[in-house]
C-alpha atoms as a PDB file:
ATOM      1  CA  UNK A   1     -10.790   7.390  14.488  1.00  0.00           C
ATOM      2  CA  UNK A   2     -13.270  10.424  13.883  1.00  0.00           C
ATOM      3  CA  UNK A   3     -10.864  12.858  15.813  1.00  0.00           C
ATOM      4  CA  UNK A   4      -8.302  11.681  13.514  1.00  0.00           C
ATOM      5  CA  UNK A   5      -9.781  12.644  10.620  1.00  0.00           C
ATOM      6  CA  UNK A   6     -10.027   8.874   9.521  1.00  0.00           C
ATOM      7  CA  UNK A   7     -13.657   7.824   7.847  1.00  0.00           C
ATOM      8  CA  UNK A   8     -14.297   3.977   8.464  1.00  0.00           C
ATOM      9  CA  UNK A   9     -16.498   1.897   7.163  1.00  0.00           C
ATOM     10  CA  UNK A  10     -16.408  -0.756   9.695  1.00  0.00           C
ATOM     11  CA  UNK A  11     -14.419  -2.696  12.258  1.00  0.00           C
ATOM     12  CA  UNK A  12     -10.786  -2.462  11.378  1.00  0.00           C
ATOM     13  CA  UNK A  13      -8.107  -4.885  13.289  1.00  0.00           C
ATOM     14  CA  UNK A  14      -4.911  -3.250  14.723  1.00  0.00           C
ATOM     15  CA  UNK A  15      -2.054  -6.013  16.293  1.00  0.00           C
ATOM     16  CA  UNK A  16      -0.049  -3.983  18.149  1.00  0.00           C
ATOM     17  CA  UNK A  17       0.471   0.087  17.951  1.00  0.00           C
ATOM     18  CA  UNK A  18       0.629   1.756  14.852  1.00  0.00           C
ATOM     19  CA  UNK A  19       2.276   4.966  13.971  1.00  0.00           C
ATOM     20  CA  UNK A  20      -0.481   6.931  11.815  1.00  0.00           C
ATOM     21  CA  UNK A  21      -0.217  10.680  11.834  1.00  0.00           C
ATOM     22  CA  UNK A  22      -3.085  12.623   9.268  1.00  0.00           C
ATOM     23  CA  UNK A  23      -2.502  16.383   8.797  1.00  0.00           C
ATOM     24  CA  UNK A  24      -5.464  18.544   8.450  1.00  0.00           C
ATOM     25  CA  UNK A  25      -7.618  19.189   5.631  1.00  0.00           C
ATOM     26  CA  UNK A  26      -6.341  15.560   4.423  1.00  0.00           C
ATOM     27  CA  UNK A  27      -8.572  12.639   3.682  1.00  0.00           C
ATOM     28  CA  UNK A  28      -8.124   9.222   4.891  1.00  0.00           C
ATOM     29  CA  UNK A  29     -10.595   6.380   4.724  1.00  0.00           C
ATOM     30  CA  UNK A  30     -10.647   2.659   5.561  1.00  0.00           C
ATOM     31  CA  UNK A  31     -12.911   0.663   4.465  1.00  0.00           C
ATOM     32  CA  UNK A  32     -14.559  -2.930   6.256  1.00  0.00           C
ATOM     33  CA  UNK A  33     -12.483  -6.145   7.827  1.00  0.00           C
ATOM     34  CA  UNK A  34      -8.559  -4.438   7.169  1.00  0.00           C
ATOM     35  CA  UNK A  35      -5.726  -5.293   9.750  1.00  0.00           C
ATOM     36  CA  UNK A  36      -2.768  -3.365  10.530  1.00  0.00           C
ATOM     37  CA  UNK A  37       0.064  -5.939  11.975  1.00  0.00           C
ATOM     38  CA  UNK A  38       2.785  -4.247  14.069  1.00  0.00           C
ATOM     39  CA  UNK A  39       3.207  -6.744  16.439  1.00  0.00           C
ATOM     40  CA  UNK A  40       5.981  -9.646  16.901  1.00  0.00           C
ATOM     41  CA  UNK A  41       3.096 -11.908  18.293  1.00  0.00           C
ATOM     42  CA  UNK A  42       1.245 -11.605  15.120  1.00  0.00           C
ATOM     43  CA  UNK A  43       4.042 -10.954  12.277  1.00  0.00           C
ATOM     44  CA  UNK A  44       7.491 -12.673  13.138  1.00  0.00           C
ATOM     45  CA  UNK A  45       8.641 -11.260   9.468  1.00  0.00           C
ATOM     46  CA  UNK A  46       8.356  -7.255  10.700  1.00  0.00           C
ATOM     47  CA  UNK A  47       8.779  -7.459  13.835  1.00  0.00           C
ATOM     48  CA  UNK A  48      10.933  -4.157  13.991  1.00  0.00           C
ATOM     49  CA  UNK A  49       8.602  -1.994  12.105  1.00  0.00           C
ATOM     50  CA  UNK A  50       5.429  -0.886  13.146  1.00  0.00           C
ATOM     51  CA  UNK A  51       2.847  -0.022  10.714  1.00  0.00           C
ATOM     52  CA  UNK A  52       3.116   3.598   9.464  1.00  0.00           C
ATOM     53  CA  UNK A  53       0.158   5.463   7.971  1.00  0.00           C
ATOM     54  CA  UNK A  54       1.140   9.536   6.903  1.00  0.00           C
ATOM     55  CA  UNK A  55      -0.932  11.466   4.889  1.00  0.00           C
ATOM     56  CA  UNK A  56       0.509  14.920   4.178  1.00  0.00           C
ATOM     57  CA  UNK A  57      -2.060  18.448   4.251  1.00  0.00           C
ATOM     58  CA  UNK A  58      -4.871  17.768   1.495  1.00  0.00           C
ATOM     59  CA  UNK A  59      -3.826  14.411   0.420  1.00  0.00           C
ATOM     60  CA  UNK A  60      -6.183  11.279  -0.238  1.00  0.00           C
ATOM     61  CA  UNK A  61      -5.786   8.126   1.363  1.00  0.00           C
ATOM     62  CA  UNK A  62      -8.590   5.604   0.491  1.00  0.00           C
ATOM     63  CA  UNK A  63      -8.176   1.989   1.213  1.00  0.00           C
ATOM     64  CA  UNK A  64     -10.753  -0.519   0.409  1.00  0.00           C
ATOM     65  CA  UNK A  65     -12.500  -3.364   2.087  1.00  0.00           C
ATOM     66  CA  UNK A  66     -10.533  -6.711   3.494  1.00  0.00           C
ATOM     67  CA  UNK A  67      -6.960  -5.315   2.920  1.00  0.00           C
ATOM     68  CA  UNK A  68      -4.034  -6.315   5.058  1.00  0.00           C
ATOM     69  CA  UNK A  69      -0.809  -4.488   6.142  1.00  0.00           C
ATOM     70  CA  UNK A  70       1.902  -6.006   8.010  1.00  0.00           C
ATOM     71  CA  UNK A  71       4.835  -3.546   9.071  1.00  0.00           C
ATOM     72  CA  UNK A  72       4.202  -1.801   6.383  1.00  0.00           C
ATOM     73  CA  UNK A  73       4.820   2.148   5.390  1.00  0.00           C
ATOM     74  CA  UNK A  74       1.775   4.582   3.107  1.00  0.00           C
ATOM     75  CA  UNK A  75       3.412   7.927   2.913  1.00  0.00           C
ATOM     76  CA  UNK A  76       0.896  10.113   1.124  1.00  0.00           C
ATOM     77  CA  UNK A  77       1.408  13.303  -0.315  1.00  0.00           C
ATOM     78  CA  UNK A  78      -1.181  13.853  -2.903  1.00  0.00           C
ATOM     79  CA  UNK A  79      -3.014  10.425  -3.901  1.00  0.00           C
ATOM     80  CA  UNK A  80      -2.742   6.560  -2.826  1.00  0.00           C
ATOM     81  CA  UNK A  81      -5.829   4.440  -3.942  1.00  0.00           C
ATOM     82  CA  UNK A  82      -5.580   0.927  -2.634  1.00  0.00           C
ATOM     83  CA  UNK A  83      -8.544  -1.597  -3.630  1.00  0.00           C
ATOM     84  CA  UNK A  84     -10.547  -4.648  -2.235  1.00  0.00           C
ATOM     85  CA  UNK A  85      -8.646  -7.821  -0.857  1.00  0.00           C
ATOM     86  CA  UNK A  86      -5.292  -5.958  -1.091  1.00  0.00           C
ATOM     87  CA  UNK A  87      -2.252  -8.176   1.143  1.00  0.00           C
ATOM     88  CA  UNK A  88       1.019  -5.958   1.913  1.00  0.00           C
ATOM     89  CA  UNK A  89       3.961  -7.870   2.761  1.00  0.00           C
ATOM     90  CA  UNK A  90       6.366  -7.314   5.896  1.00  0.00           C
ATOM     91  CA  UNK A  91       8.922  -4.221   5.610  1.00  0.00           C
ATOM     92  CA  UNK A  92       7.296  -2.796   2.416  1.00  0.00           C
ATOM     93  CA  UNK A  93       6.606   1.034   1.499  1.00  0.00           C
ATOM     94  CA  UNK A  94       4.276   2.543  -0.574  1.00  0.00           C
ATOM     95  CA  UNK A  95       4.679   5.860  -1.577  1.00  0.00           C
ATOM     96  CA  UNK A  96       3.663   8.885  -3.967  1.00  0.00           C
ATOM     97  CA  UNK A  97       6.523  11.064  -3.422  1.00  0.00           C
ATOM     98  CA  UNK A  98       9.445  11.152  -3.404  1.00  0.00           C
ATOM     99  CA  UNK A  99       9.515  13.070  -0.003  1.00  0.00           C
ATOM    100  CA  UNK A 100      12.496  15.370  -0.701  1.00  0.00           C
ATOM    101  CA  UNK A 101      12.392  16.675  -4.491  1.00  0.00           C
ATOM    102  CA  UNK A 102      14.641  20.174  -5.320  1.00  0.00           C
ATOM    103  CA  UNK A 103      12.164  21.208  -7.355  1.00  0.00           C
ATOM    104  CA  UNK A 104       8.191  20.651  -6.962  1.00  0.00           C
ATOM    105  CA  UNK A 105       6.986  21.772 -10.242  1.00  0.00           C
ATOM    106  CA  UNK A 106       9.594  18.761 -11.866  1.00  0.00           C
ATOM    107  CA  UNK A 107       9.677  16.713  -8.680  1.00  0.00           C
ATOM    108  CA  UNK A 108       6.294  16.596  -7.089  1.00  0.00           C
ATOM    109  CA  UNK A 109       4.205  13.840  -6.152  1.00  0.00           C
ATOM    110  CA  UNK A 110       2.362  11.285  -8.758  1.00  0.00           C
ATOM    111  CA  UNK A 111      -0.480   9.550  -7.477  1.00  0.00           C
ATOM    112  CA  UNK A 112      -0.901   5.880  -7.008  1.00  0.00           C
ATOM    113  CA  UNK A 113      -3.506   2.824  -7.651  1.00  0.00           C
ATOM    114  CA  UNK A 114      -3.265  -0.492  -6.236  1.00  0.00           C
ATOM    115  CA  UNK A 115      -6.153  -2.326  -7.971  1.00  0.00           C
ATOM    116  CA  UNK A 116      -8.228  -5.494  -6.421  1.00  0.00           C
ATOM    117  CA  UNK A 117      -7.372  -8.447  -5.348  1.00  0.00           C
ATOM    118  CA  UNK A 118      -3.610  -7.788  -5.325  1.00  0.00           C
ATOM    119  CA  UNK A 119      -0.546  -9.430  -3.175  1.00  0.00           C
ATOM    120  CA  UNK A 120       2.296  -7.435  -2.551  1.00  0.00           C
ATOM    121  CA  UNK A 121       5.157  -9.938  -0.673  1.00  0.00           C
ATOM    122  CA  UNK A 122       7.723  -8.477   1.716  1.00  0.00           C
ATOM    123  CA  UNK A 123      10.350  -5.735   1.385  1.00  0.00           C
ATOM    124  CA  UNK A 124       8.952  -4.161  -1.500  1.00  0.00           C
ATOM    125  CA  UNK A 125       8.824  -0.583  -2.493  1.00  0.00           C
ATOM    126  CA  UNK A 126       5.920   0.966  -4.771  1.00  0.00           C
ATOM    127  CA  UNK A 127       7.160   4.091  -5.680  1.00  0.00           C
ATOM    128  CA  UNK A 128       4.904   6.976  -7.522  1.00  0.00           C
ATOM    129  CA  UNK A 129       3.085   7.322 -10.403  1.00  0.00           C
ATOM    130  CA  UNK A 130       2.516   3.536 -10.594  1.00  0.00           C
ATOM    131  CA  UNK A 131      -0.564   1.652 -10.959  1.00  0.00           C
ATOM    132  CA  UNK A 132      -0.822  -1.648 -10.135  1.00  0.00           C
ATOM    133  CA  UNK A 133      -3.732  -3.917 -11.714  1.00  0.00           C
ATOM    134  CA  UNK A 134      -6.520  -6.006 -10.712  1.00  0.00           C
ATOM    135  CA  UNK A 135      -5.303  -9.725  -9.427  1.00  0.00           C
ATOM    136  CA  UNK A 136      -1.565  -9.260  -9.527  1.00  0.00           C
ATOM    137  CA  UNK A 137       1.459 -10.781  -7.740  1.00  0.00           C
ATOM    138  CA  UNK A 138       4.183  -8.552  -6.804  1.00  0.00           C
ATOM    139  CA  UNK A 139       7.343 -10.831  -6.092  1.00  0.00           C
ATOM    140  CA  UNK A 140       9.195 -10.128  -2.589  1.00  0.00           C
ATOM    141  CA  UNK A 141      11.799  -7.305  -2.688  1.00  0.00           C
ATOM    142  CA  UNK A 142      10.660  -5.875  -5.773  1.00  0.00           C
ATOM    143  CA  UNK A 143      10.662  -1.757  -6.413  1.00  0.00           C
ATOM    144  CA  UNK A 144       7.709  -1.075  -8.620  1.00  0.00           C
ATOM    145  CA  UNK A 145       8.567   2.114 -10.746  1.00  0.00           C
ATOM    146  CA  UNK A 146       6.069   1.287 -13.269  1.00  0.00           C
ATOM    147  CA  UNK A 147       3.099   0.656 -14.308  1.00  0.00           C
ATOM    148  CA  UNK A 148       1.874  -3.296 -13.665  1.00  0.00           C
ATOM    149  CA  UNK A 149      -1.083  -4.550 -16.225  1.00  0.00           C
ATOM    150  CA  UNK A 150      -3.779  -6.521 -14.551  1.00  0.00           C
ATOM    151  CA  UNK A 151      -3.364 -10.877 -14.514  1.00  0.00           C
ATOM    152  CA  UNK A 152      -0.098 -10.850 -14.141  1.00  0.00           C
ATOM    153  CA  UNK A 153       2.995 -11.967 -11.990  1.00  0.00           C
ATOM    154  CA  UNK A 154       6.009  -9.023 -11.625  1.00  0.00           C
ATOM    155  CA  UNK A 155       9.097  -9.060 -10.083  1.00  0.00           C
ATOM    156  CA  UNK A 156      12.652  -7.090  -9.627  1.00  0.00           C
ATOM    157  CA  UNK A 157      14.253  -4.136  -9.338  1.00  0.00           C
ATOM    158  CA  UNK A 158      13.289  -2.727 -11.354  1.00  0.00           C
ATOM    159  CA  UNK A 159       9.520  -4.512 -11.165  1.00  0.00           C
ATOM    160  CA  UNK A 160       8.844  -6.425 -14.557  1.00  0.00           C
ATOM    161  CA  UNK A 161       6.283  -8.789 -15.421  1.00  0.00           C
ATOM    162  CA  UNK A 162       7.425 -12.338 -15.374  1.00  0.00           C
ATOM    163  CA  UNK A 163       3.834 -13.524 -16.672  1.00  0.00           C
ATOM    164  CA  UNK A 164       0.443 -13.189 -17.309  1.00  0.00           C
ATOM    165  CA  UNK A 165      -2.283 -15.620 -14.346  1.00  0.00           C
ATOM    166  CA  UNK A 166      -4.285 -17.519 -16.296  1.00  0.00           C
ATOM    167  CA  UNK A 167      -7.524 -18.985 -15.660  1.00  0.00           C
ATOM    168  CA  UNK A 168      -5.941 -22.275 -14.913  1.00  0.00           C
ATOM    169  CA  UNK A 169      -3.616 -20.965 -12.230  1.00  0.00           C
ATOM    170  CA  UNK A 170      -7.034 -19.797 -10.227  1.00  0.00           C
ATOM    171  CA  UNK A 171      -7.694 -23.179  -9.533  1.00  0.00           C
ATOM    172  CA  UNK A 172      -4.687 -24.476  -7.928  1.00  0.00           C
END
């Protein structure tokens, strides 16, 4: 991963072949026990998409320790933050631009945070600027466009919270 330009911390778990091109002068780095799922033997859900990892000139990539990805797309362009214990649903797409703006000085990219602990079900889009919270739910299909507070269950398109985890739930 060193001739990529990728800094890990430790093993990292690929199922199947990944697509993961980093552009120079960028930053991208992994950190302990993640897996990257492109692979019908491992993920029935995706099992058209390959994970896809791009991370444009002088953009930041960091992803934490024990995250998982299955078929899923990080386009970065500036900034994408993703914590500890992260899960990434089939199909989804993470992103923090919108790859094709008239105008950069209006259009440009907005960076984005994906706290800890965080589940993110299939087909969902996180779109830029957003920051999602510590030990939060993100419903399948949803298309986060906002901001998402931490404790909390959010779902839709457009992504709302539906409500707040409470201690009680943590025990079920």
């Amino acid at each position: 991963f060193f001739l990529l330009g990728i800094q890990q911390s430790g093993w990292i778990q690929f199922f199947g072949i990944p697509i993961v091109r980093i552009s120079k002068k960028s930053r991208f780095a992994i950190g302990i026990k993640c897996k990257f799922r492109s692979s019908q033997a491992s993920n029935l859900i995706g099992l058209n998409r390959r994970c896809t990892v791009y991370v444009h000139q002088n953009a930041s990539l960091t992803i934490g320790n024990n995250c998982g990805f299955s078929a899923t797309s990080v386009g970065c362009f500036e900034d994408i933050s993703i914590g500890n214990n992260v899960r990434v649903g089939a199909n989804t797409t993470i992103t923090d631009s919108d790859w094709h703006a008239s105008d950069s000085r209006t259009h440009g990219p907005k960076p984005v945070t994906i706290g800890n602990d965080v589940w993110i079900g299939a087909n969902v889009m996180v779109l830029k600027g957003v920051s999602i919270g510590n030990n939060v739910i993100i419903g399948a299909g949803s298309v986060v466009s906002a901001d998402i507070p931490d404790n909390c269950i959010a779902v839709g398109n457009p992504c709302q919270v539906k409500r707040q985890i409470k201690p009680e739930d943590e025990k079920e």
